[in-house]
C-alpha atoms as a PDB file:
ATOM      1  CA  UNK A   1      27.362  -2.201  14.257  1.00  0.00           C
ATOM      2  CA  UNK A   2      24.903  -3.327  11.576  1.00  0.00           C
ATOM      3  CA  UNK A   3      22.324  -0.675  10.245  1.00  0.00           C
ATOM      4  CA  UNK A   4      18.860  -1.810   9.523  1.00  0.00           C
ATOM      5  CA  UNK A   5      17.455  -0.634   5.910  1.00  0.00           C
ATOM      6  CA  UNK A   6      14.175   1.368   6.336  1.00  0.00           C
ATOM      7  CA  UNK A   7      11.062   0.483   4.540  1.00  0.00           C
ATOM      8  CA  UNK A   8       8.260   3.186   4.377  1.00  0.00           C
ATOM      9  CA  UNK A   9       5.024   2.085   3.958  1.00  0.00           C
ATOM     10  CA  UNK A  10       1.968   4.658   3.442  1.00  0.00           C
ATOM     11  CA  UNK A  11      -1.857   3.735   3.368  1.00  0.00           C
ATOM     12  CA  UNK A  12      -4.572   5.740   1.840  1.00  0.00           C
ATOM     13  CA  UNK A  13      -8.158   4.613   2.877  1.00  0.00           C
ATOM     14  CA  UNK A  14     -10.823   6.779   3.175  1.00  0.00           C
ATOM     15  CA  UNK A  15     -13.008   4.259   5.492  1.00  0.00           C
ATOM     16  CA  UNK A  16     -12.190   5.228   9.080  1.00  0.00           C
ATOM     17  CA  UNK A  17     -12.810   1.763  10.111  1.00  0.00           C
ATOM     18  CA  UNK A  18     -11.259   0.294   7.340  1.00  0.00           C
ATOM     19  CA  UNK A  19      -7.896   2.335   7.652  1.00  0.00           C
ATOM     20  CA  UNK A  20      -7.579   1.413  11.258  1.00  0.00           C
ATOM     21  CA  UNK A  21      -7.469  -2.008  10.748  1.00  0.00           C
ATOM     22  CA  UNK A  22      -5.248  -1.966   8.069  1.00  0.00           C
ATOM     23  CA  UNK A  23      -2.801   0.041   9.632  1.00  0.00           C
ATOM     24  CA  UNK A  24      -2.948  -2.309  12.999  1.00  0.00           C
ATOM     25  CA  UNK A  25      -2.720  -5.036  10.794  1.00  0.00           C
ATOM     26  CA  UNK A  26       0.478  -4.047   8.928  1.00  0.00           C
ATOM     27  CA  UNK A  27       2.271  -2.339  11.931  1.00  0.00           C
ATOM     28  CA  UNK A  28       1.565  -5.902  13.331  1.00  0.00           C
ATOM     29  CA  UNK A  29       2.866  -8.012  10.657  1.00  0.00           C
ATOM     30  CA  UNK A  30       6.324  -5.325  10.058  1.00  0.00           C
ATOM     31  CA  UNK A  31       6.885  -5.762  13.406  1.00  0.00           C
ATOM     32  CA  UNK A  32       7.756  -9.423  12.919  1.00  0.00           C
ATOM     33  CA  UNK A  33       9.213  -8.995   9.199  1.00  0.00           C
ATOM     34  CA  UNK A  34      11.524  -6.531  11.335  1.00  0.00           C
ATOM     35  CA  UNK A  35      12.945  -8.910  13.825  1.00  0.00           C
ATOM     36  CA  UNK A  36      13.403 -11.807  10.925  1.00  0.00           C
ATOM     37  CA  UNK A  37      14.868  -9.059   8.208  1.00  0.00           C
ATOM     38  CA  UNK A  38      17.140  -6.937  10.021  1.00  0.00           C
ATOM     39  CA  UNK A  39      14.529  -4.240   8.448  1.00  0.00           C
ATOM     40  CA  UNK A  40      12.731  -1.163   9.989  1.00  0.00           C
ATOM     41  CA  UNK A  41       8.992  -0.393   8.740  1.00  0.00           C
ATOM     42  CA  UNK A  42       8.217   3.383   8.817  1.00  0.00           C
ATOM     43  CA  UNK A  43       4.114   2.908   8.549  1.00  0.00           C
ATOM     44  CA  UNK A  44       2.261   6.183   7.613  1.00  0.00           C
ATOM     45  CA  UNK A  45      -2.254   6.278   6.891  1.00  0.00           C
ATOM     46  CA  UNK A  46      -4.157   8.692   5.452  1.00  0.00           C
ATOM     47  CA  UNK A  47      -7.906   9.633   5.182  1.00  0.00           C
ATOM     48  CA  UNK A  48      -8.244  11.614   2.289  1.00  0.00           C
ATOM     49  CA  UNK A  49      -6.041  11.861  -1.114  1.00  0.00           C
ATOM     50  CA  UNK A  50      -5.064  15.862   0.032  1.00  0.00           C
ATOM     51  CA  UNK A  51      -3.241  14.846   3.622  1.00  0.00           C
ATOM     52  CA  UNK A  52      -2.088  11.842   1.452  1.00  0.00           C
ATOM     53  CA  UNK A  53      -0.364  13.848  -1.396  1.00  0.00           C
ATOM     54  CA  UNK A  54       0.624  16.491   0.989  1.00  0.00           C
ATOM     55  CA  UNK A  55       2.662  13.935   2.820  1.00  0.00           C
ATOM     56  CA  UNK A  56       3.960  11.798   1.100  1.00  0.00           C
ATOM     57  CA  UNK A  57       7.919  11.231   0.380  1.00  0.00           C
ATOM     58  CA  UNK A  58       9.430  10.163  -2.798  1.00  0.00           C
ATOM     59  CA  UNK A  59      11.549   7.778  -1.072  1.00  0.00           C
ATOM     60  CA  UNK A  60       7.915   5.282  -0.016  1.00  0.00           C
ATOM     61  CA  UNK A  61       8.868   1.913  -1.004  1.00  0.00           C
ATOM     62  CA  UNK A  62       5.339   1.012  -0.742  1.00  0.00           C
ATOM     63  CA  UNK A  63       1.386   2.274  -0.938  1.00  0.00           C
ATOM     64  CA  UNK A  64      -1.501   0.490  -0.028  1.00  0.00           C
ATOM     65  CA  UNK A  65      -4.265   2.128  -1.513  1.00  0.00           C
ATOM     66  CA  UNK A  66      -7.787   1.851  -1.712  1.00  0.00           C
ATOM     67  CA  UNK A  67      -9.627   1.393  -5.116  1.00  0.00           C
ATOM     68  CA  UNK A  68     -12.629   4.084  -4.359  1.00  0.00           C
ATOM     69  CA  UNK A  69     -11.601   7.324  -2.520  1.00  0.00           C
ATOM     70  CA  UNK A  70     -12.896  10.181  -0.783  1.00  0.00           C
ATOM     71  CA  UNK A  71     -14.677  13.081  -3.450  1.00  0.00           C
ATOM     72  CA  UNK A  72     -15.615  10.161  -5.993  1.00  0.00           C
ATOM     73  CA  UNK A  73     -11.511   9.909  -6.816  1.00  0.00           C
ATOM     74  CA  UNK A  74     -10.462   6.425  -7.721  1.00  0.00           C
ATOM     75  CA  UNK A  75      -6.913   4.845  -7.648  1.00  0.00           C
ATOM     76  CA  UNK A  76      -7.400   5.199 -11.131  1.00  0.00           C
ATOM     77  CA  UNK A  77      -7.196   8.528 -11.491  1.00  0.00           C
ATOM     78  CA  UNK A  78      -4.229   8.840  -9.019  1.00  0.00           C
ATOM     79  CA  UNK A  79      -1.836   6.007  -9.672  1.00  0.00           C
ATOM     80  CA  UNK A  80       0.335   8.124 -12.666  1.00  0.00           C
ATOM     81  CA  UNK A  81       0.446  10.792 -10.080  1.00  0.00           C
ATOM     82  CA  UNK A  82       1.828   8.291  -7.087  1.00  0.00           C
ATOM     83  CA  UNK A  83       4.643   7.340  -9.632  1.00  0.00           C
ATOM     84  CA  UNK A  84       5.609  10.259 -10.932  1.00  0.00           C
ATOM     85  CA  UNK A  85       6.494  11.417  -6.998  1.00  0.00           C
ATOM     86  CA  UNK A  86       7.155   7.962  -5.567  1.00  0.00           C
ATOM     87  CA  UNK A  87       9.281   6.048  -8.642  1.00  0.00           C
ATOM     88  CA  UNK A  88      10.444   3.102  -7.190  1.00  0.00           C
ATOM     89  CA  UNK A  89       7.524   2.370  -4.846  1.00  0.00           C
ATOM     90  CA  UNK A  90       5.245  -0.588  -5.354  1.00  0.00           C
ATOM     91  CA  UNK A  91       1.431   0.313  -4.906  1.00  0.00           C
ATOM     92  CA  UNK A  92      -1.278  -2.394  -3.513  1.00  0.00           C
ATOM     93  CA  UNK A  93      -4.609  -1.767  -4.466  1.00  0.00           C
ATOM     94  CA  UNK A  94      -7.397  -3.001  -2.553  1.00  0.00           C
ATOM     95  CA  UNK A  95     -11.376  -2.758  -3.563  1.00  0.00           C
ATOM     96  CA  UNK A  96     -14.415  -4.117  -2.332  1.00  0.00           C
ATOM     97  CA  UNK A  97     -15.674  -4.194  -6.326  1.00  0.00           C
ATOM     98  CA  UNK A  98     -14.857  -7.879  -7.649  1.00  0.00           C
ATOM     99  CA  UNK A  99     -14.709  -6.767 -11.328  1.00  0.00           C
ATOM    100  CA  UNK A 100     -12.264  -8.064 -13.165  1.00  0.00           C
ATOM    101  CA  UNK A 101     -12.011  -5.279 -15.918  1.00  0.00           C
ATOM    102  CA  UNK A 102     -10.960  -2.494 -13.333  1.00  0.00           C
ATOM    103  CA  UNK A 103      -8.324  -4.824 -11.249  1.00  0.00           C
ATOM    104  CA  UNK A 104      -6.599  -5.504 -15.220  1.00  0.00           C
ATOM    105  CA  UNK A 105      -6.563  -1.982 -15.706  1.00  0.00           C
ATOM    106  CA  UNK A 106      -5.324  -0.794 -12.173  1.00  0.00           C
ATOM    107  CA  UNK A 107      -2.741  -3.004 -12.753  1.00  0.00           C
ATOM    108  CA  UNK A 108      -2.082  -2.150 -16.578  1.00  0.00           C
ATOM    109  CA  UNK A 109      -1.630   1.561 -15.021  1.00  0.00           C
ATOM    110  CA  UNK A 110       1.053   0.493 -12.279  1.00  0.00           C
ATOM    111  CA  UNK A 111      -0.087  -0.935  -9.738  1.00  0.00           C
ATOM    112  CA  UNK A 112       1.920  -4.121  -8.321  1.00  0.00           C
ATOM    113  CA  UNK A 113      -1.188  -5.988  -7.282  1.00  0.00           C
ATOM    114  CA  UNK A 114      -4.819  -6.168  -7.125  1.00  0.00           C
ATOM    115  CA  UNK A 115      -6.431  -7.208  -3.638  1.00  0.00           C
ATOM    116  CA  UNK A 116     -10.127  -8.012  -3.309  1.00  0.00           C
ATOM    117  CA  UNK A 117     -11.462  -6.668  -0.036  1.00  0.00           C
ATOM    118  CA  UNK A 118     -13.005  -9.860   1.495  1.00  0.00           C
ATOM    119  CA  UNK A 119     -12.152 -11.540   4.362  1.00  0.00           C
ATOM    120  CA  UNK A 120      -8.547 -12.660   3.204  1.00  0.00           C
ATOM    121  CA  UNK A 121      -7.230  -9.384   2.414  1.00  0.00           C
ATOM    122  CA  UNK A 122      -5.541  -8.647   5.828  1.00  0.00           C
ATOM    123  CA  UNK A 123      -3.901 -12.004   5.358  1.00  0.00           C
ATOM    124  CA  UNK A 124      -2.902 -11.528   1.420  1.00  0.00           C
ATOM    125  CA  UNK A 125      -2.370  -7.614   1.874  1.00  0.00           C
ATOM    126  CA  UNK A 126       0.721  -8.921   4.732  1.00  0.00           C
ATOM    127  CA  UNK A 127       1.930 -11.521   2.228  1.00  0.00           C
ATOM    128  CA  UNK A 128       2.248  -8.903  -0.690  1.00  0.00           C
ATOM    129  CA  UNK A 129       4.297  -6.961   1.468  1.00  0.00           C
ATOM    130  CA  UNK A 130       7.013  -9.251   2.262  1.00  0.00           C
ATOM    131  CA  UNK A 131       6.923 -10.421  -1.005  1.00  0.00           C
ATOM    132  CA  UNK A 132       6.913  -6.748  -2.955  1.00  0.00           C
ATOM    133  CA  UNK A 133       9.606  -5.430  -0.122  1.00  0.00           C
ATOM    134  CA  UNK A 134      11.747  -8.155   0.987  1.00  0.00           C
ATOM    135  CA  UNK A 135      12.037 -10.705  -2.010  1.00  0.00           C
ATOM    136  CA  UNK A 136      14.406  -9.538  -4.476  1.00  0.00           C
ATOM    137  CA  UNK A 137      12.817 -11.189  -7.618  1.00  0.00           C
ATOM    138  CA  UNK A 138      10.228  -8.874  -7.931  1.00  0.00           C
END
């Protein structure tokens, strides 16, 4: 018997709203990477940066995490911190700010991609995982 390779995917958004949908949207979209890839999805979401950190495993393959966080904490000021613990994982960032100067530097301090939140991000947020999990160039 085959064995499936887990993927563990964790999302940090401090909008209640926000984090729902995401989560919905991503448990959706695994669950059909899962039947095509022979893959599981482990999906984890967090509110605040503490439950976050206090959490999360060194083995994530992938974070979704939102640009401005609860306590005035940006993805900034955490991203060194999410790679020291989680060295292999790839980290999505996603803001509502359309400022080209902060998405260069988010991703000049480790982050895989950039997402503006608008209403294709669902849509490009699913894409970036398949292609940052499941397509071996990257």
């Amino acid at each position: 018997m085959e064995t499936k390779s887990k993927k563990r995917i964790a999302i940090l958004d401090d909008s209640d709203y926000y984090n729902v949908i995401l989560s919905k949207q991503v448990e959706y979209f695994t669950n059909t990477l899962k039947l095509e890839n022979e893959t599981e999805f482990e999906i984890n979401s967090y509110l605040s940066t503490d439950a976050f950190f206090s959490e999360l495993k060194p083995d994530t393959d992938l974070i979704i995490l939102d640009f401005y966080l609860d306590n005035g904490i940006s993805a900034l000021s955490i991203l060194n911190r999410i790679k020291k613990r989680c060295k292999k994982a790839k980290i999505i960032v996603v803001s509502q700010l359309r400022n080209l100067n902060t998405s260069v530097k988010t991703l000049l301090n480790g982050a895989n991609k950039f997402i503006y939140k608008d209403k294709n991000a669902l849509p490009k947020i699913c894409y970036s995982i398949e292609e940052l999990l499941l397509k071996s160039n990257y």
